[in-house]
C-alpha atoms as a PDB file:
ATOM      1  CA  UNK A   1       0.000   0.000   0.000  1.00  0.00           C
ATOM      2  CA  UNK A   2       2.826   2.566   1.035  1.00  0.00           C
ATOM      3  CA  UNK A   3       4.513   1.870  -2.451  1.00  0.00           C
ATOM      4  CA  UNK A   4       1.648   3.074  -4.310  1.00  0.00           C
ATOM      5  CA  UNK A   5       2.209   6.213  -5.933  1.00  0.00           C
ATOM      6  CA  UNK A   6      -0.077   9.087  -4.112  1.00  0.00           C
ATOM      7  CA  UNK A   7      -2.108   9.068  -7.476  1.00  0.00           C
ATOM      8  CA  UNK A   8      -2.924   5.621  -6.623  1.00  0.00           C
ATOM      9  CA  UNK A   9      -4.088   5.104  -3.613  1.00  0.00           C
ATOM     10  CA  UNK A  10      -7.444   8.331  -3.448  1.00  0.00           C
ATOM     11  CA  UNK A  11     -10.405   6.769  -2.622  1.00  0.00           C
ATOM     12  CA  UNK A  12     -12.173   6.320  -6.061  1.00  0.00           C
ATOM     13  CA  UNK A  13     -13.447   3.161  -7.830  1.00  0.00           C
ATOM     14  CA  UNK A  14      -9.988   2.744 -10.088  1.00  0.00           C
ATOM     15  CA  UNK A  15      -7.493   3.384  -6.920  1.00  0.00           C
ATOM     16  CA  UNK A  16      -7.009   1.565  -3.969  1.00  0.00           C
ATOM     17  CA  UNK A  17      -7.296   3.511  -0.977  1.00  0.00           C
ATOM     18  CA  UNK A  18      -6.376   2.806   2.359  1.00  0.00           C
ATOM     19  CA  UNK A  19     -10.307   1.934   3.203  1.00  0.00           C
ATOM     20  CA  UNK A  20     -10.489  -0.750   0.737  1.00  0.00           C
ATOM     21  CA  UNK A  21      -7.127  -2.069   1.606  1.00  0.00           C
ATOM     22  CA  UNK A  22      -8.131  -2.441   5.362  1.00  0.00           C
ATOM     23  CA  UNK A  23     -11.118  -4.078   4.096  1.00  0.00           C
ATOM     24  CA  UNK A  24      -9.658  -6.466   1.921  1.00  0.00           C
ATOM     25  CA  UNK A  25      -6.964  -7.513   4.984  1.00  0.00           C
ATOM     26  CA  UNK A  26     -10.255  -7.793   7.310  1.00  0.00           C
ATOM     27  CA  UNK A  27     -11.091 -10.364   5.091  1.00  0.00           C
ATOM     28  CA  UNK A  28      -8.068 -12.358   4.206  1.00  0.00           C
ATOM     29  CA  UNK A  29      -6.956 -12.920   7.434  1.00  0.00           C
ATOM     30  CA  UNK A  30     -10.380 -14.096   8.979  1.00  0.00           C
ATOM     31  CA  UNK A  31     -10.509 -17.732   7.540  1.00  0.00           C
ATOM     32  CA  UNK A  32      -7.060 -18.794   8.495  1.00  0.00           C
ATOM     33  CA  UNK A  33      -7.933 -17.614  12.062  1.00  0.00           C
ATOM     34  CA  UNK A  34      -5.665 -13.870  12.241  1.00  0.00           C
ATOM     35  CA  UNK A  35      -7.812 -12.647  14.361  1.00  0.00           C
ATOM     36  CA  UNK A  36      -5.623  -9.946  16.257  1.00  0.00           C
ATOM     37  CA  UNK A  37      -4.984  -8.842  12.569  1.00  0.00           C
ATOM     38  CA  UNK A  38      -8.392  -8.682  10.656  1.00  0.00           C
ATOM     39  CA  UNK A  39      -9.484  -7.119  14.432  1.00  0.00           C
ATOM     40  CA  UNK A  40      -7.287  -4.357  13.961  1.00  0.00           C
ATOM     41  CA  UNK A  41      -7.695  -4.111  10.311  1.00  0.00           C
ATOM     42  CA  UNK A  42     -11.726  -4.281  10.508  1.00  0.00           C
ATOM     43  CA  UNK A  43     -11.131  -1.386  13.481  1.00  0.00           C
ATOM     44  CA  UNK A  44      -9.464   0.749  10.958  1.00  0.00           C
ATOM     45  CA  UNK A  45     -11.382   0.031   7.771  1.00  0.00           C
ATOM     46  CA  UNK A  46     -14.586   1.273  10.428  1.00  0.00           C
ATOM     47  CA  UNK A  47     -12.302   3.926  10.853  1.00  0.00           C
ATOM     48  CA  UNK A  48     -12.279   5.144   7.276  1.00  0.00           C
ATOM     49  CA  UNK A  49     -16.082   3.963   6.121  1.00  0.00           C
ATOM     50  CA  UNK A  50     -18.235   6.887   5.968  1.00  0.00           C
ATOM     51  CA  UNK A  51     -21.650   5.714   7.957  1.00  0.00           C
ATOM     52  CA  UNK A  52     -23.004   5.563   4.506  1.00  0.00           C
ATOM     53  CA  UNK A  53     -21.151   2.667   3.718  1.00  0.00           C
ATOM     54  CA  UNK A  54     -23.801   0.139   4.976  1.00  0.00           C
ATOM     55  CA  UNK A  55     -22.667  -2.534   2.988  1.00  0.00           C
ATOM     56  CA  UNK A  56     -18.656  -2.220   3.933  1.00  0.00           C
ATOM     57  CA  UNK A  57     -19.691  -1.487   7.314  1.00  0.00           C
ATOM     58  CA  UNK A  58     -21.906  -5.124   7.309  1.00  0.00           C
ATOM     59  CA  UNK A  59     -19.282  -6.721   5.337  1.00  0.00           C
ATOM     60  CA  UNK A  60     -16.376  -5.862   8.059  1.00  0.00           C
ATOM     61  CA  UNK A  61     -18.801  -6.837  11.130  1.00  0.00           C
ATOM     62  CA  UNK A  62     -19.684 -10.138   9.719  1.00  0.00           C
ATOM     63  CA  UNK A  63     -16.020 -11.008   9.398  1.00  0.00           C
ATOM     64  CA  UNK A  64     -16.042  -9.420  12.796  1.00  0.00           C
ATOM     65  CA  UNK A  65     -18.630 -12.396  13.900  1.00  0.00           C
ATOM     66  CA  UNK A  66     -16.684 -14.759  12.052  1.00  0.00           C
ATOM     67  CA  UNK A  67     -13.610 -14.155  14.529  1.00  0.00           C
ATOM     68  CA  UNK A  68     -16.057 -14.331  17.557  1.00  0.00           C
ATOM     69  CA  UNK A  69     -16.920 -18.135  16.087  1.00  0.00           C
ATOM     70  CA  UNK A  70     -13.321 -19.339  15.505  1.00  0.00           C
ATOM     71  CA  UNK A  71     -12.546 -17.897  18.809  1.00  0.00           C
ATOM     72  CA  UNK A  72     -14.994 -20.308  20.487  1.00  0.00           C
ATOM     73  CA  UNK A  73     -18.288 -18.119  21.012  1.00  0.00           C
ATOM     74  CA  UNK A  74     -20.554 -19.180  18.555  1.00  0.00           C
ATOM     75  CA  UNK A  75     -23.288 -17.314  20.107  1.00  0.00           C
ATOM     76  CA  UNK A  76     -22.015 -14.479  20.476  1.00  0.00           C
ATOM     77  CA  UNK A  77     -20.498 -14.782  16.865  1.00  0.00           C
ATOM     78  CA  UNK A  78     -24.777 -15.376  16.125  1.00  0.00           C
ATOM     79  CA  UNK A  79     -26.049 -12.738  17.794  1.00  0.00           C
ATOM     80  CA  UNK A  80     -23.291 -10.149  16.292  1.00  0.00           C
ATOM     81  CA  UNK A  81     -24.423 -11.682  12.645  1.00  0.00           C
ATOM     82  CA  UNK A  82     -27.977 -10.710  13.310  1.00  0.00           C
ATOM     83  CA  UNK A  83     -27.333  -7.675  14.340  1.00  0.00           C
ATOM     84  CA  UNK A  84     -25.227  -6.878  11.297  1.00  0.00           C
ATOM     85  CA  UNK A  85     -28.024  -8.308   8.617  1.00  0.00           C
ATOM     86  CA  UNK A  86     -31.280  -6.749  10.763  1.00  0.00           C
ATOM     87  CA  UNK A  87     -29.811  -3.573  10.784  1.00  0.00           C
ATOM     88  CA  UNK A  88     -29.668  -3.800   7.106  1.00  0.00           C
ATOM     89  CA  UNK A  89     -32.575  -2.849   4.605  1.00  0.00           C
ATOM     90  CA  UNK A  90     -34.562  -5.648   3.472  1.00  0.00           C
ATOM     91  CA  UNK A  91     -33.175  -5.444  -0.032  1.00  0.00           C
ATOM     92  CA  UNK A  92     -29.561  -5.372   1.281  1.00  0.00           C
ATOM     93  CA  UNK A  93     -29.655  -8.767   2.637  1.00  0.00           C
ATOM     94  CA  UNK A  94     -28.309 -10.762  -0.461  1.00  0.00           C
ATOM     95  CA  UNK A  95     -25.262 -11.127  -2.216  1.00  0.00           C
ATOM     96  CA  UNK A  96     -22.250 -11.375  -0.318  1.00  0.00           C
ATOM     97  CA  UNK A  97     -23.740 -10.078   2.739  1.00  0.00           C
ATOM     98  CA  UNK A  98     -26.118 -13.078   3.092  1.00  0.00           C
ATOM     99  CA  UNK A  99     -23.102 -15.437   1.469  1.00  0.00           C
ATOM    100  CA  UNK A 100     -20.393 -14.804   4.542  1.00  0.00           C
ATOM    101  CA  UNK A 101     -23.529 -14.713   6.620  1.00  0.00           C
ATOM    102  CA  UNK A 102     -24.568 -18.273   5.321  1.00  0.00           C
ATOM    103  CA  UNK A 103     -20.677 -19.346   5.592  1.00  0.00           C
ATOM    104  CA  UNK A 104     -20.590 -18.540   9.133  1.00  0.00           C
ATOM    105  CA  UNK A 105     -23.909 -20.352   9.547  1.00  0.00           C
ATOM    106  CA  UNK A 106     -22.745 -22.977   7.881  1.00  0.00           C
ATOM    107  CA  UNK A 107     -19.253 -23.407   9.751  1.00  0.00           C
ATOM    108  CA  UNK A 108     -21.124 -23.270  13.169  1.00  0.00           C
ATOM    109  CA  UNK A 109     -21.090 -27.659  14.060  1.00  0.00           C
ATOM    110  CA  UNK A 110     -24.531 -29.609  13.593  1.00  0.00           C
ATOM    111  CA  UNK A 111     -24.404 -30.557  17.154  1.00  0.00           C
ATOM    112  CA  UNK A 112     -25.395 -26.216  18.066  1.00  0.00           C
ATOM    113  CA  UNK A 113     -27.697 -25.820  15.838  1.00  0.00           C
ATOM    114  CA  UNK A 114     -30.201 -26.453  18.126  1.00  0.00           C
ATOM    115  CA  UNK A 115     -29.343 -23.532  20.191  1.00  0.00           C
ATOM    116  CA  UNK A 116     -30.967 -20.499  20.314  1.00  0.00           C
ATOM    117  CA  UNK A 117     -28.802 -17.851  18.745  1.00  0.00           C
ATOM    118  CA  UNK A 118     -28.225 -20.219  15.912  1.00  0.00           C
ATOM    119  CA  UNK A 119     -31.842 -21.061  15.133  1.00  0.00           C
ATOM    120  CA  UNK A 120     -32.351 -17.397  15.123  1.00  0.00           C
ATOM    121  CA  UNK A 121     -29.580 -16.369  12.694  1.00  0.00           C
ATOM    122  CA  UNK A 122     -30.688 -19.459  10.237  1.00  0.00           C
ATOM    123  CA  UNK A 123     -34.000 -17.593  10.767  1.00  0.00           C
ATOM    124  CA  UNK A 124     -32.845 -14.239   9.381  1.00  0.00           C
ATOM    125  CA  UNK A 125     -31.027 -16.256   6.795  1.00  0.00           C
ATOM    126  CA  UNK A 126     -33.970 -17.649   5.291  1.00  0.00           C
ATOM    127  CA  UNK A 127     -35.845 -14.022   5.020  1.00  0.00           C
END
């Protein structure tokens, strides 16, 4: 990112910016379970997202629910998910939103889905 020339890295569609680039880290390093480092990289990418940004801002706190589940607290990890997607317009709940939503579901063991928090996210899934 720092070797991009200045021109390079504005926040447009055609540049990467720092916001995207904190984004993008959020996301690589939250399936091989770098949680200190998508933490601090989905604090910053927050950071940078305008509150407009609904989709970024879902995005970065469903990878933020995906830590909670790798770190052991599935329903917490839940409950963080359904916030994200509930908070979301009815139309914005498809796409990759509802995919690393579904993923999360879908790496939470057979054995839990009996329990609460994950019924209820399955619930908001199939909306």
């Amino acid at each position: 990112m720092e070797r991009l020339p200045e021109g390079e890295r504005s926040d447009t569609w055609l540049t990467y910016g720092e916001q995207k680039h904190h984004v993008h880290l959020s996301h690589a390093f939250t399936p091989p379970r770098r949680h200190r480092s998508a933490q601090k990289n989905q604090q910053r990418a927050l950071e940078l997202s305008a509150l407009t940004s609904t989709m970024t801002r879902t995005l970065l706190h469903i990878d933020a629910a995906a830590c909670a589940h790798h770190d052991g607290d599935s329903e917490q990890a839940c409950r963080r998910a359904i916030a994200a997607l509930t908070a979301l317009p009815d139309g914005y709940r498809i796409g990759l939103v509802h995919q690393r939503t579904q993923d999360l579901y879908e790496a939470i063991p057979a054995r839990h889905h009996h329990e609460p928090a994950v019924r209820e996210l399955r619930d908001v899934l199939a909306v």
